[in-house]
Protein backbone atom coordinates (compact mmCIF):
# COMPACT_ATOMS: atom_id res chain seq x y z
CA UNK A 1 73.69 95.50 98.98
CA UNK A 2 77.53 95.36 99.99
CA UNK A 3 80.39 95.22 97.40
CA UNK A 4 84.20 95.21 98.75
CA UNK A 5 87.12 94.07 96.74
CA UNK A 6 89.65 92.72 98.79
CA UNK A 7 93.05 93.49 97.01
CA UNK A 8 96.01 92.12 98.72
CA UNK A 9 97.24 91.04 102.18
CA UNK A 10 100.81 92.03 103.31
CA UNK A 11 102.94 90.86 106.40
CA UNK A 12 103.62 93.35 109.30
CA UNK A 13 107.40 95.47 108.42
CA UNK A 14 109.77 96.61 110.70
CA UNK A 15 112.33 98.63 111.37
CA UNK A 16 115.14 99.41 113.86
CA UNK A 17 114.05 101.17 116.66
CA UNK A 18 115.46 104.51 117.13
CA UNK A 19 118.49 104.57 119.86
CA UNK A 20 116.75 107.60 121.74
CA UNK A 21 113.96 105.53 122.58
CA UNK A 22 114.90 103.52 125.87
CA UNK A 23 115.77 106.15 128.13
CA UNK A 24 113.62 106.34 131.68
CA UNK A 25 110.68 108.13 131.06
CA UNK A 26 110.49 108.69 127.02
CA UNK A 27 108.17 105.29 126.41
CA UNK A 28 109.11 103.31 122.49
CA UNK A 29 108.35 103.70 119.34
CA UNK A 30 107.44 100.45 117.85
CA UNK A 31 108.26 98.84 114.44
CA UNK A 32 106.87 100.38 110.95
CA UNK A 33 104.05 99.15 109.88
CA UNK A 34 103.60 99.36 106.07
CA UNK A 35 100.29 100.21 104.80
CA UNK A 36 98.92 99.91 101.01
CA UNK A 37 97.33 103.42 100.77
CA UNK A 38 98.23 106.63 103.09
CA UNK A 39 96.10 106.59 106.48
CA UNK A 40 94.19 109.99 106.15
CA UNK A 41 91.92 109.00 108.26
CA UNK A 42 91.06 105.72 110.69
CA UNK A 43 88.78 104.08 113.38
CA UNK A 44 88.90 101.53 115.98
CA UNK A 45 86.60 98.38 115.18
CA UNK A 46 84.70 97.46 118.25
CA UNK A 47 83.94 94.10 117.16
CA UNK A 48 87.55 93.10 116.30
CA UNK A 49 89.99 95.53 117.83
CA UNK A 50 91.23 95.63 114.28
CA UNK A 51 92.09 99.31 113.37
CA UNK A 52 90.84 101.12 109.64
CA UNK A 53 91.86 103.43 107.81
CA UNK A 54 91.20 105.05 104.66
CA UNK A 55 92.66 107.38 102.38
CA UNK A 56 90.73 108.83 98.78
CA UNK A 57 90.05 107.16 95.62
CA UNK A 58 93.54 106.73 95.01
CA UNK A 59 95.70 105.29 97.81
CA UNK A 60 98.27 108.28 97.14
CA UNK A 61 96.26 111.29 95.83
CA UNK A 62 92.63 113.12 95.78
CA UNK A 63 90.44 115.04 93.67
CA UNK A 64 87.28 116.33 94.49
CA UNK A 65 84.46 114.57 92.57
CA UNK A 66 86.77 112.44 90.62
CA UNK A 67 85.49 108.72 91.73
CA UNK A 68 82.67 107.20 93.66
CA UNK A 69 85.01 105.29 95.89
CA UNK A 70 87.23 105.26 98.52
CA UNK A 71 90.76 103.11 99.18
CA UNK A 72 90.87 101.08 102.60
CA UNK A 73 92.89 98.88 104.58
CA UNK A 74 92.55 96.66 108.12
CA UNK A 75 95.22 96.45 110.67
CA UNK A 76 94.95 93.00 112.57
CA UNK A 77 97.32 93.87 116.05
CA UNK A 78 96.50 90.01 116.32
CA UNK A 79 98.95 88.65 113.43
CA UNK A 80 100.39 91.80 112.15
CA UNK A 81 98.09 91.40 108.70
CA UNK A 82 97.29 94.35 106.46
CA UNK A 83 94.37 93.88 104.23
CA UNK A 84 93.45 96.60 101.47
CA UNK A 85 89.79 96.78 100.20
CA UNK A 86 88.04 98.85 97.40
CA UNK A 87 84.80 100.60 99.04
CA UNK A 88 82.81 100.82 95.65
CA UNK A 89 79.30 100.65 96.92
CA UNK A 90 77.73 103.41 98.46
CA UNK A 91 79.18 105.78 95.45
CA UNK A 92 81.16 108.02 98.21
CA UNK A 93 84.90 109.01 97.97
CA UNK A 94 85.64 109.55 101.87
CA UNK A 95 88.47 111.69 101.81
CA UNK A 96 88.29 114.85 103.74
CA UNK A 97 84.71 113.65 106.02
CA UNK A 98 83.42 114.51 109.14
CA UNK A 99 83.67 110.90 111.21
CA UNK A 100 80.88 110.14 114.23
CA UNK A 101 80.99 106.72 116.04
CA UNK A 102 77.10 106.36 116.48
CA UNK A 103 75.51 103.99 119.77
CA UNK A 104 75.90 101.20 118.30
CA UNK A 105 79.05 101.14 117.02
CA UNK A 106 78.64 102.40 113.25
CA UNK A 107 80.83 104.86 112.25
CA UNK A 108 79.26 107.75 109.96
CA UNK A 109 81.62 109.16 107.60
CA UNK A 110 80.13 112.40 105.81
CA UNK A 111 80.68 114.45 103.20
CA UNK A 112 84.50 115.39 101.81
CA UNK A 113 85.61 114.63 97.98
CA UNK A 114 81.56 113.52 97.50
CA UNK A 115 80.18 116.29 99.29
CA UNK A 116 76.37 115.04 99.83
CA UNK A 117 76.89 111.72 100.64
CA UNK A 118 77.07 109.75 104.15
CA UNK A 119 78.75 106.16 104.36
CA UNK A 120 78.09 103.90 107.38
CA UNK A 121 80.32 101.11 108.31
CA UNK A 122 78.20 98.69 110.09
CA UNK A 123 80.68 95.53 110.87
CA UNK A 124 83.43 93.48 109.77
CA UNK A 125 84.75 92.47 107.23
CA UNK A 126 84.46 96.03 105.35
CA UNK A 127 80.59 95.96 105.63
CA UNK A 128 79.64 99.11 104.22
CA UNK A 129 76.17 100.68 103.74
CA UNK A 130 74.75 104.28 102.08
CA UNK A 131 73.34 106.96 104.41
CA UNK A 132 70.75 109.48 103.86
CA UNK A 133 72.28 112.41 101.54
CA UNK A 134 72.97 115.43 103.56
CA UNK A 135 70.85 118.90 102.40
CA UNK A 136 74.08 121.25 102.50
CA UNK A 137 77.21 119.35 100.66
CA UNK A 138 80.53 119.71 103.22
CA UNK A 139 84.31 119.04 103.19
CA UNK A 140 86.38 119.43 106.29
CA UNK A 141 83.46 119.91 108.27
CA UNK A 142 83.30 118.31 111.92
CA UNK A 143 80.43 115.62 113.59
CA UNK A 144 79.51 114.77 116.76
CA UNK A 145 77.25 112.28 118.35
CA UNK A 146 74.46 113.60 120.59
CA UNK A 147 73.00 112.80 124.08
CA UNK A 148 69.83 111.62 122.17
CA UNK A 149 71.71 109.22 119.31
CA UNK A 150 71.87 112.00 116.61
CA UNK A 151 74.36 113.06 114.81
CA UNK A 152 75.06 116.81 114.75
CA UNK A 153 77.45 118.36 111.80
CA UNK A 154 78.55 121.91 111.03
CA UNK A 155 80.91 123.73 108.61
CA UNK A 156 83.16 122.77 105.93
CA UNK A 157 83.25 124.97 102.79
CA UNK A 158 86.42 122.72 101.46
CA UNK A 159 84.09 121.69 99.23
CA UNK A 160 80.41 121.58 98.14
CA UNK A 161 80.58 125.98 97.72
CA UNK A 162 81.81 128.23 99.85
CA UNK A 163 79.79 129.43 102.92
CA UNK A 164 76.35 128.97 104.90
CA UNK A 165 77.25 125.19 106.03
CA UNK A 166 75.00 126.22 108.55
CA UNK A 167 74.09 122.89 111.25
CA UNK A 168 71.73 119.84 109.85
CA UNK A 169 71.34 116.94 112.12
CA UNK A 170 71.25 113.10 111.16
CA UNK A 171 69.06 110.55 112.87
CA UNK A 172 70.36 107.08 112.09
CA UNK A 173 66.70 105.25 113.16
CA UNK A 174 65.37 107.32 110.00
CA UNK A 175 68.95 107.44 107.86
CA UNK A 176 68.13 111.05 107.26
CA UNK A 177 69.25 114.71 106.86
CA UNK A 178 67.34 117.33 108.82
CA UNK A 179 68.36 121.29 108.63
CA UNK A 180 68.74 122.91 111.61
CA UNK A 181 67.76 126.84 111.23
CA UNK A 182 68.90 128.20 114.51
CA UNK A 183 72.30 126.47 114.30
CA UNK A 184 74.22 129.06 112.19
CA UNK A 185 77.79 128.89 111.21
CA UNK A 186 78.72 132.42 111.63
CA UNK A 187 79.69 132.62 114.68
CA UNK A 188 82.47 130.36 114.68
CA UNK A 189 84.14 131.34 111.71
CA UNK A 190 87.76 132.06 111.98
CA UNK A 191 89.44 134.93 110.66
CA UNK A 192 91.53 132.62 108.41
CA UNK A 193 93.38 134.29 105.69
CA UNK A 194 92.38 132.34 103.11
CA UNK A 195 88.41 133.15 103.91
CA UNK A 196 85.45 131.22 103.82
CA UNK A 197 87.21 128.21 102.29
CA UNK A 198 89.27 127.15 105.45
CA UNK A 199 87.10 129.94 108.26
CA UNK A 200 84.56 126.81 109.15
CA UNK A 201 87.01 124.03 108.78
CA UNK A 202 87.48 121.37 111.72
CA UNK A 203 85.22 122.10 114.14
CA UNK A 204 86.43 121.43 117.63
CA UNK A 205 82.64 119.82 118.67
CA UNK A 206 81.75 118.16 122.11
CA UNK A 207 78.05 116.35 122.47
CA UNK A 208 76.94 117.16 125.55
CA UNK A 209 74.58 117.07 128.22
CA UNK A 210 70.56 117.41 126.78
CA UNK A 211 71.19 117.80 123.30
CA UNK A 212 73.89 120.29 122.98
CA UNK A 213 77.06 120.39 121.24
CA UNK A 214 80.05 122.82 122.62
CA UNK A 215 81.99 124.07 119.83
CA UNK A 216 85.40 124.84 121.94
CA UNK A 217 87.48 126.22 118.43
CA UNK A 218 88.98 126.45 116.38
CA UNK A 219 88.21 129.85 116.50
CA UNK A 220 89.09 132.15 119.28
CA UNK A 221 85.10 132.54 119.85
CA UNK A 222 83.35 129.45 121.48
CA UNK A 223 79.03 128.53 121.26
CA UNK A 224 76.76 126.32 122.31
CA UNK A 225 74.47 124.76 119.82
CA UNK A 226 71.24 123.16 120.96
CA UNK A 227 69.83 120.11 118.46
CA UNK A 228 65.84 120.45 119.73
CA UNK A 229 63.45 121.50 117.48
CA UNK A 230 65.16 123.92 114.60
CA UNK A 231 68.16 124.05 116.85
CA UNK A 232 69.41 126.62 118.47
CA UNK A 233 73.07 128.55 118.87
CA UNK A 234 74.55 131.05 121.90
CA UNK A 235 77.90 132.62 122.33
CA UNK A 236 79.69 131.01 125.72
CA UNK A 237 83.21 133.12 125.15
CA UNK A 238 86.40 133.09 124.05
CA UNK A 239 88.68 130.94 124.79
CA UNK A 240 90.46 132.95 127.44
CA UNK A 241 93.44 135.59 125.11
CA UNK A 242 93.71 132.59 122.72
CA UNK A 243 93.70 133.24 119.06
CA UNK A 244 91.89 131.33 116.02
CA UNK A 245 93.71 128.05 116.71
CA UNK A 246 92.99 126.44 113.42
CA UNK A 247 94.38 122.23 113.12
CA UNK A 248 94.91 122.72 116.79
CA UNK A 249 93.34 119.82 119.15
CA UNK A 250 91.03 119.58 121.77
CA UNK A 251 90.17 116.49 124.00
CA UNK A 252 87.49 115.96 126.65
CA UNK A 253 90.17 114.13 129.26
CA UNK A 254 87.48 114.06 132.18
CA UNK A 255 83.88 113.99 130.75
CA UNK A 256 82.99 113.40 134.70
CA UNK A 257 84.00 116.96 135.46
CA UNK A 258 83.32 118.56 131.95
CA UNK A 259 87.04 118.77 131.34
CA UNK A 260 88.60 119.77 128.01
CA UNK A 261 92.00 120.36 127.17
CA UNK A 262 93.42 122.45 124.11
CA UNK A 263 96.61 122.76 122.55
CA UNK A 264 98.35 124.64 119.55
CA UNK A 265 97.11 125.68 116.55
CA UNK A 266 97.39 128.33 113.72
CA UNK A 267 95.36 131.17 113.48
CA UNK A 268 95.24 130.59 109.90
CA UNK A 269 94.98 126.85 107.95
CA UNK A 270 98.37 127.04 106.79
CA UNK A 271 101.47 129.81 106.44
CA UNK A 272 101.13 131.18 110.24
CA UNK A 273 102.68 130.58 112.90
CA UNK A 274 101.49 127.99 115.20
CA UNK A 275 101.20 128.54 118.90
CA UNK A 276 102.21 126.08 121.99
CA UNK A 277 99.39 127.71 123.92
CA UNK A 278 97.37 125.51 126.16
CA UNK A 279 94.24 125.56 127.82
CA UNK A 280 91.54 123.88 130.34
CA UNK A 281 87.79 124.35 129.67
CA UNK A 282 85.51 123.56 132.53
CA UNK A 283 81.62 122.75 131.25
CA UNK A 284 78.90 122.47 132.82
CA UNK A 285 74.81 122.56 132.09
CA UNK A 286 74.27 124.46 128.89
CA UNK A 287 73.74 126.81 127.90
CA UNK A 288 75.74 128.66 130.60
CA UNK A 289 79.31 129.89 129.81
CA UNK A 290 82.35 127.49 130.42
CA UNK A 291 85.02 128.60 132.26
CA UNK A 292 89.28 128.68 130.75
CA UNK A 293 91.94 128.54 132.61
CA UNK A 294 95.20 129.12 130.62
CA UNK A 295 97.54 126.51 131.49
CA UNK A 296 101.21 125.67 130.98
CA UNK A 297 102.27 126.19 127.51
CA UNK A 298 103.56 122.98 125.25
CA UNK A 299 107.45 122.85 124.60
CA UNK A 300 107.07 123.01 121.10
CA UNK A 301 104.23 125.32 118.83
CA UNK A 302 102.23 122.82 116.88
CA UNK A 303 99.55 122.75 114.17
CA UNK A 304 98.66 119.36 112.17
CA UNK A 305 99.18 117.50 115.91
CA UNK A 306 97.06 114.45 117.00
CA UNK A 307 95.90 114.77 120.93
CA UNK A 308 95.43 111.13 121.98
CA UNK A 309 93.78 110.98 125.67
CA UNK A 310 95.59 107.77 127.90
CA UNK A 311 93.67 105.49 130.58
CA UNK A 312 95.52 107.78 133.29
CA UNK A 313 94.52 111.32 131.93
CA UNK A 314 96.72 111.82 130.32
CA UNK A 315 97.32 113.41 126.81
CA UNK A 316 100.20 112.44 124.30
CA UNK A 317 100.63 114.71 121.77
CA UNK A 318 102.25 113.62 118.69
CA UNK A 319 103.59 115.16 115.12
CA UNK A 320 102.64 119.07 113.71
CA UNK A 321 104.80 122.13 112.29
CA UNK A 322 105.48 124.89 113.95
CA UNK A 323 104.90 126.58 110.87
CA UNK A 324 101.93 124.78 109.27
CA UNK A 325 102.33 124.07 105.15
CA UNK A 326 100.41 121.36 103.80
CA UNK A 327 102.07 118.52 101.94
CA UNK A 328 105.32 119.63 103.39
CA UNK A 329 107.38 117.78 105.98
CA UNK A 330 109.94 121.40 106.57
CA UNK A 331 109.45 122.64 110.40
CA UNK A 332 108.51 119.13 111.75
CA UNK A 333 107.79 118.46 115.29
CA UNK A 334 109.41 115.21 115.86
CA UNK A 335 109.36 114.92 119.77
CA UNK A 336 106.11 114.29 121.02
CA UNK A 337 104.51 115.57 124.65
CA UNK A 338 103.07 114.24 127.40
CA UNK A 339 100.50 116.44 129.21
CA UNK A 340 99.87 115.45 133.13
CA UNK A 341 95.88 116.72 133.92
CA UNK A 342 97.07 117.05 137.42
CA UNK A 343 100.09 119.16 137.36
CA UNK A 344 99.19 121.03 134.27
CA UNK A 345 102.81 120.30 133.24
CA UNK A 346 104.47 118.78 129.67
CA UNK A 347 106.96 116.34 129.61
CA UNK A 348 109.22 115.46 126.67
CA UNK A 349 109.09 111.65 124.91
CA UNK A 350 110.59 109.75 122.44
CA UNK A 351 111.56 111.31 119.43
CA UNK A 352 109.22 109.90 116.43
CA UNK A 353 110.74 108.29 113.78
CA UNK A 354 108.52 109.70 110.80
CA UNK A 355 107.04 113.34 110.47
CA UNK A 356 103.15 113.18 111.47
CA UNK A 357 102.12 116.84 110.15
CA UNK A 358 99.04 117.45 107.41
CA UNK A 359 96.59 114.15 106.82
CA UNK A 360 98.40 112.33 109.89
CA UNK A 361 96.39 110.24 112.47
CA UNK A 362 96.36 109.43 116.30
CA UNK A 363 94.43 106.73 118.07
CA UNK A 364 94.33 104.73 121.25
CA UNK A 365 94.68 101.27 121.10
CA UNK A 366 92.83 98.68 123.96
CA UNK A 367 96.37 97.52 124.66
CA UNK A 368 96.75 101.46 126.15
CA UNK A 369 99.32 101.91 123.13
CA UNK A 370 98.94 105.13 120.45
CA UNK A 371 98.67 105.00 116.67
CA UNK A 372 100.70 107.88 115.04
CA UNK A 373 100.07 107.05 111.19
CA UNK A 374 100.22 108.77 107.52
CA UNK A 375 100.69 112.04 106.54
CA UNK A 376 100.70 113.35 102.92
CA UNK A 377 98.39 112.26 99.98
CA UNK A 378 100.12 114.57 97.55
CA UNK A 379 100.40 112.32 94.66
CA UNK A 380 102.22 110.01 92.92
CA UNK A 381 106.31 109.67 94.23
CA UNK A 382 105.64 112.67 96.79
CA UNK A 383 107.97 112.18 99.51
CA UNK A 384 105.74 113.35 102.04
CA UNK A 385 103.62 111.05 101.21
CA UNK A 386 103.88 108.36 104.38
CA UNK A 387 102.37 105.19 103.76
CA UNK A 388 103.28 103.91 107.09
CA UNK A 389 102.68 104.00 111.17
CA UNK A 390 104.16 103.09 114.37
CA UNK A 391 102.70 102.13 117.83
CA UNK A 392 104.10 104.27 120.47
CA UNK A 393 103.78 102.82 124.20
CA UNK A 394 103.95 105.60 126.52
CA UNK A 395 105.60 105.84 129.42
CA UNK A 396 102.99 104.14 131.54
CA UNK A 397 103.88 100.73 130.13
CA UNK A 398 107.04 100.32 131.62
CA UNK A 399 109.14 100.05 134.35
CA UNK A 400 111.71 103.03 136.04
CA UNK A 401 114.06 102.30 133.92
CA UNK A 402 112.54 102.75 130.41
CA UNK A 403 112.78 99.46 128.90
CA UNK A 404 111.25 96.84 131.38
CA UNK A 405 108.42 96.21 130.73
CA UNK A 406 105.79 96.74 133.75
CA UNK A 407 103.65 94.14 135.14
CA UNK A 408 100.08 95.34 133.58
CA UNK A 409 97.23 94.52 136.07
CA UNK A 410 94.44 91.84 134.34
CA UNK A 411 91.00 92.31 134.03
CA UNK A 412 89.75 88.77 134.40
CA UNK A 413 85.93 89.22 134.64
CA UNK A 414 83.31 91.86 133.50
CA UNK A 415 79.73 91.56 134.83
CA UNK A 416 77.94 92.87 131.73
CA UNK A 417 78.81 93.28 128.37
CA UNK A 418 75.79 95.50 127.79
CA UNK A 419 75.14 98.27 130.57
CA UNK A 420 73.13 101.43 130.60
CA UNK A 421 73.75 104.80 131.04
CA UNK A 422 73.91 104.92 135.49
CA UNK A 423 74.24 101.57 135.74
CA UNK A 424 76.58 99.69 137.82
CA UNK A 425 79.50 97.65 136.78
CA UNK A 426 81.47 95.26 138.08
CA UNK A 427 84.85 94.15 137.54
CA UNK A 428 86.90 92.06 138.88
CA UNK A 429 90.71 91.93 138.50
CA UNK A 430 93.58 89.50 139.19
CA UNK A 431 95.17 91.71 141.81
CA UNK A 432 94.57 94.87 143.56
CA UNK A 433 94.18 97.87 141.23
CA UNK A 434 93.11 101.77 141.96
CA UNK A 435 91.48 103.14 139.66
CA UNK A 436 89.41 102.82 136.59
CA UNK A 437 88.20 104.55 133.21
CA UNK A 438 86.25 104.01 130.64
CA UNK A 439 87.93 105.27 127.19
CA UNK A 440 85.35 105.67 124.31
CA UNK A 441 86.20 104.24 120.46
CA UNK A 442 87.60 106.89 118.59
CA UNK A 443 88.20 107.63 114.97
CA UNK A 444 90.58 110.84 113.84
CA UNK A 445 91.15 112.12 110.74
CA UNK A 446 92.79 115.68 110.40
CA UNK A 447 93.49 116.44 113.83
CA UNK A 448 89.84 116.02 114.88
CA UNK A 449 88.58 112.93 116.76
CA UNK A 450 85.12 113.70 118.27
CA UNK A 451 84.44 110.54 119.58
CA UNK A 452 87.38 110.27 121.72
CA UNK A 453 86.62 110.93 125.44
CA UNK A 454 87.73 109.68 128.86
CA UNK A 455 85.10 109.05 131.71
CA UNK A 456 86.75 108.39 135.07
CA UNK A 457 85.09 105.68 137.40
CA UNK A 458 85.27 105.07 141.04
CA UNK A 459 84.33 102.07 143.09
CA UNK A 460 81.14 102.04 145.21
CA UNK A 461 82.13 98.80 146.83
CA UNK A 462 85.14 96.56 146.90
CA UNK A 463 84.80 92.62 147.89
CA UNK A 464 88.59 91.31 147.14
CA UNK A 465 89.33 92.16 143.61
CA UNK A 466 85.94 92.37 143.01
CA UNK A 467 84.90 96.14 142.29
CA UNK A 468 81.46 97.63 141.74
CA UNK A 469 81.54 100.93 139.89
CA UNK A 470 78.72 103.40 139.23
CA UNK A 471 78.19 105.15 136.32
CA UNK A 472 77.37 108.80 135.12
CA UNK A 473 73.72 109.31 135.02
CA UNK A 474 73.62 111.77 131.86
CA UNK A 475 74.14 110.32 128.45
CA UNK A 476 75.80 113.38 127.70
CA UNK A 477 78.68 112.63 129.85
CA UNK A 478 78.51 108.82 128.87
CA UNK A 479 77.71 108.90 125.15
CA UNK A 480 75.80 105.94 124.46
CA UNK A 481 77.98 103.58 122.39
CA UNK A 482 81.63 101.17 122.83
CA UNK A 483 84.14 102.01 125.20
CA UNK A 484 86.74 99.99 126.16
CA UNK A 485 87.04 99.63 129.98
CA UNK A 486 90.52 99.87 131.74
CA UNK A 487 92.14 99.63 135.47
CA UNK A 488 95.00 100.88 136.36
CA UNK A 489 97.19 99.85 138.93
CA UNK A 490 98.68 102.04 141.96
CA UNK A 491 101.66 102.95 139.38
CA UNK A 492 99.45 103.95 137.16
CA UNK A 493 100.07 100.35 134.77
CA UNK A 494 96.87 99.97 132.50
CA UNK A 495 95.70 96.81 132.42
CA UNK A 496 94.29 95.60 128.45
CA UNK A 497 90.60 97.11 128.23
CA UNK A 498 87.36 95.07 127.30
CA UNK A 499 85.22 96.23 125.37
CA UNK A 500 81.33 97.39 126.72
CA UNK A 501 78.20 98.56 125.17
CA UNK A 502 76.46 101.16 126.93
CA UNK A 503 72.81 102.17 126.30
CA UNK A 504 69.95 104.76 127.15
């Protein structure tokens, strides 16, 4: 049922770290890791802590409908191993998908250079398996896992024919495809110059509470979509004076509150000028209108960014152009931003040591580290192809003076490794900490990760370094599926996370 061809293994590389990196405040780059193909796209394993990625059918190229396959490869963090695997079986070339982390685990890739088709990886090592075909074939479109299990997709005319990817919804207990009538694509459609061909691209999608799924961008115009029945869509605004903000980000930084965070973007794919605009959404029970609050604008404009959410609340955002061109490293953003949820307020870190712009990746790691990785695919000796990534350490990870490393608080005990949604949890810890979040698995690929989202806990009861913390209630807020739990000490330190299930 499962074919992978494992092709080589090759030893972690490294590099000289850049001079500007040790100064109070900035956080480290990390040494270069070398990977066989370009990382267009990636996931955190929740079974190994391993991190995938995956490029096209070639490691350094695409073509749509050229090959039924797709080019791999495994990071170990454990021994610094990279592993590079053929996936030939399911008949799917996974460049360009939509990517959804499902409850239990399985990440759902859909769609892009074979535009029907839906791959499922269940487990390690490389276990692949086929997914029901979708009814409308997509490229570029965006996922997102629902209150109820489902999987909710929308958009993406980059291939498959341009126009009407209206919403379809995928059940995983049936592996199929179901149209969704009253979820039409219309109404988020950008004004993007080049038309319908980029106008539905990279949906910025949020499951949420009963069913629904926000749409927060990239267009200027927001919408609720509801997944009952045929489905169903309504307007909820605009995103306060912003413009189509097209390979901008958006992150859900406090699911607990219905907190979303947007930065940058284009108002068209590529040749306009990006924007540093930021913005708060505030969500509540659907379908009622969300609230925006413009917010402090980013130092630098940015489109092709990653938006990586921290333990804290914080946001790191790394890579993007200020004037967006794909397959071109010209007007690189090289110094990445930190974004404080409570201030509203950027700060300035480490200058990256590679250009992250078009086909580049973000992550967070359990070790409360970011992945900033590829960039490129443009063929055969392209220099902007980057076959390469760093782990960046923010801030948070070390001492006042920028190069000590803190003490990080220890999570020595977990009372369930399995708990469901409202359920309580304890942890206990090998000294005191103050506070606590649970950080869902994520998986990005260009400049959307849907999965990513940050649920803050507090402690009901305390008995020494013994804490029992409750729960959301609403599987909207705490999407069924693997999150990787985290304390954090009164400086803020992250402790390493564990991993836990949670279930309906």
């Amino acid at each position: 049922m499962f074919f992978v061809n494992v092709i080589q293994s090759a030893t972690l590389s490294t590099f000289v770290y850049s001079t500007l990196v040790t100064a109070a405040g900035l956080g480290q780059w990390g040494p270069t890791i070398q990977f066989p193909i370009v990382p267009v796209a990636t996931a955190l394993l929740h079974d190994t802590g391993e991190l995938l990625v995956w490029s096209a059918y070639s490691p350094s190229t695409f073509q749509v409908d050229k090959a039924g396959y797709t080019q791999s490869a495994v990071y170990s963090p454990s021994n610094g191993t990279v592993n590079q695997y053929t996936i030939s079986n399911t008949g799917h070339d996974m460049f360009c998908p939509g990517i959804s982390i499902d409850f239990n685990g399985r990440i759902t890739v859909t769609g892009g250079d074979t535009a029907n088709k839906t791959t499922i990886y269940v487990s390690a090592p490389e276990t692949w398996t086929a997914g029901g075909l979708m009814n409308i074939p997509r490229g570029y479109q965006s996922s997102a896992t629902c209150s109820d299990g489902r999987i909710f997709t929308i958009g993406g005319s980059w291939s498959g024919g341009y126009g009407g990817k209206n919403g379809e919804i995928f059940n995983p207990s049936t592996n199929s495809w179901s149209l969704l009538s009253g979820c039409p694509v219309a109404p988020m459609l950008t004004a993007d110059a080049q038309g319908a061909f980029r106008s539905d691209n990279h949906g910025w999608l949020f499951g949420w509470k009963n069913g629904y799924v926000l749409q927060a961008g990239p267009s200027k115009a927001m919408n609720w979509y509801g997944t009952s029945g045929s489905g169903s869509q309504s307007a909820a605004g605009k995103r306060a004076s912003d413009a189509d903000a097209m390979n901008g980000n958006a992150v859900m930084y406090d699911a607990v509150a219905g907190k979303i965070a947007t930065f940058g973007g284009s108002p068209s794919y590529q040749y306009s000028y990006a924007t540093s605009n930021a913005h708060v959404i505030t969500i509540g029970t659907p379908p009622a209108a969300p609230s925006v609050t413009t917010i402090n604008n980013m130092y630098y404009a940015r489109a092709f960014a990653n938006a990586v959410i921290l333990p804290s609340g914080s946001v790191v955002i790394v890579g993007g152009q200020t004037y967006p061109i794909p397959f071109s490293d010209a007007n690189s953003t090289l110094t990445p931003e930190l974004w404080d949820p409570v201030s509203t307020k950027f700060t300035k870190l480490a200058v990256g040591p590679t250009p992250r712009n078009y086909h580049s990746v973000g992550l967070l790691m359990p070790d409360g580290t970011v992945f900033s990785g590829g960039g490129g695919l443009c063929g055969d000796g392209c220099a902007q192809n980057h076959f390469d990534g760093q782990f960046y350490s923010p801030p948070y990870l070390f001492q006042a003076d920028g190069t000590t490393k803190a003490t990080r608080p220890v999570i020595t005990n977990v009372s369930a490794s399995t708990i469901r949604v409202g359920a309580n949890i304890t942890v206990t810890t090998g000294g005191a900490v103050s506070s606590f979040a649970l950080m869902r698995i994520g998986s990005a690929t260009h400049t959307v990760n849907t999965d990513q989202r940050r649920v803050p806990l507090t402690a009901a009861s305390t008995s020494g370094f013994a804490y029992t913390l409750k729960t959301p209630t609403d599987a909207g807020v705490l999407l069924p599926g693997y999150w990787m739990l985290f304390v954090l000490d009164v400086n803020g330190v992250p402790s390493v996370a564990t991993t836990v299930k949670v279930t309906l």
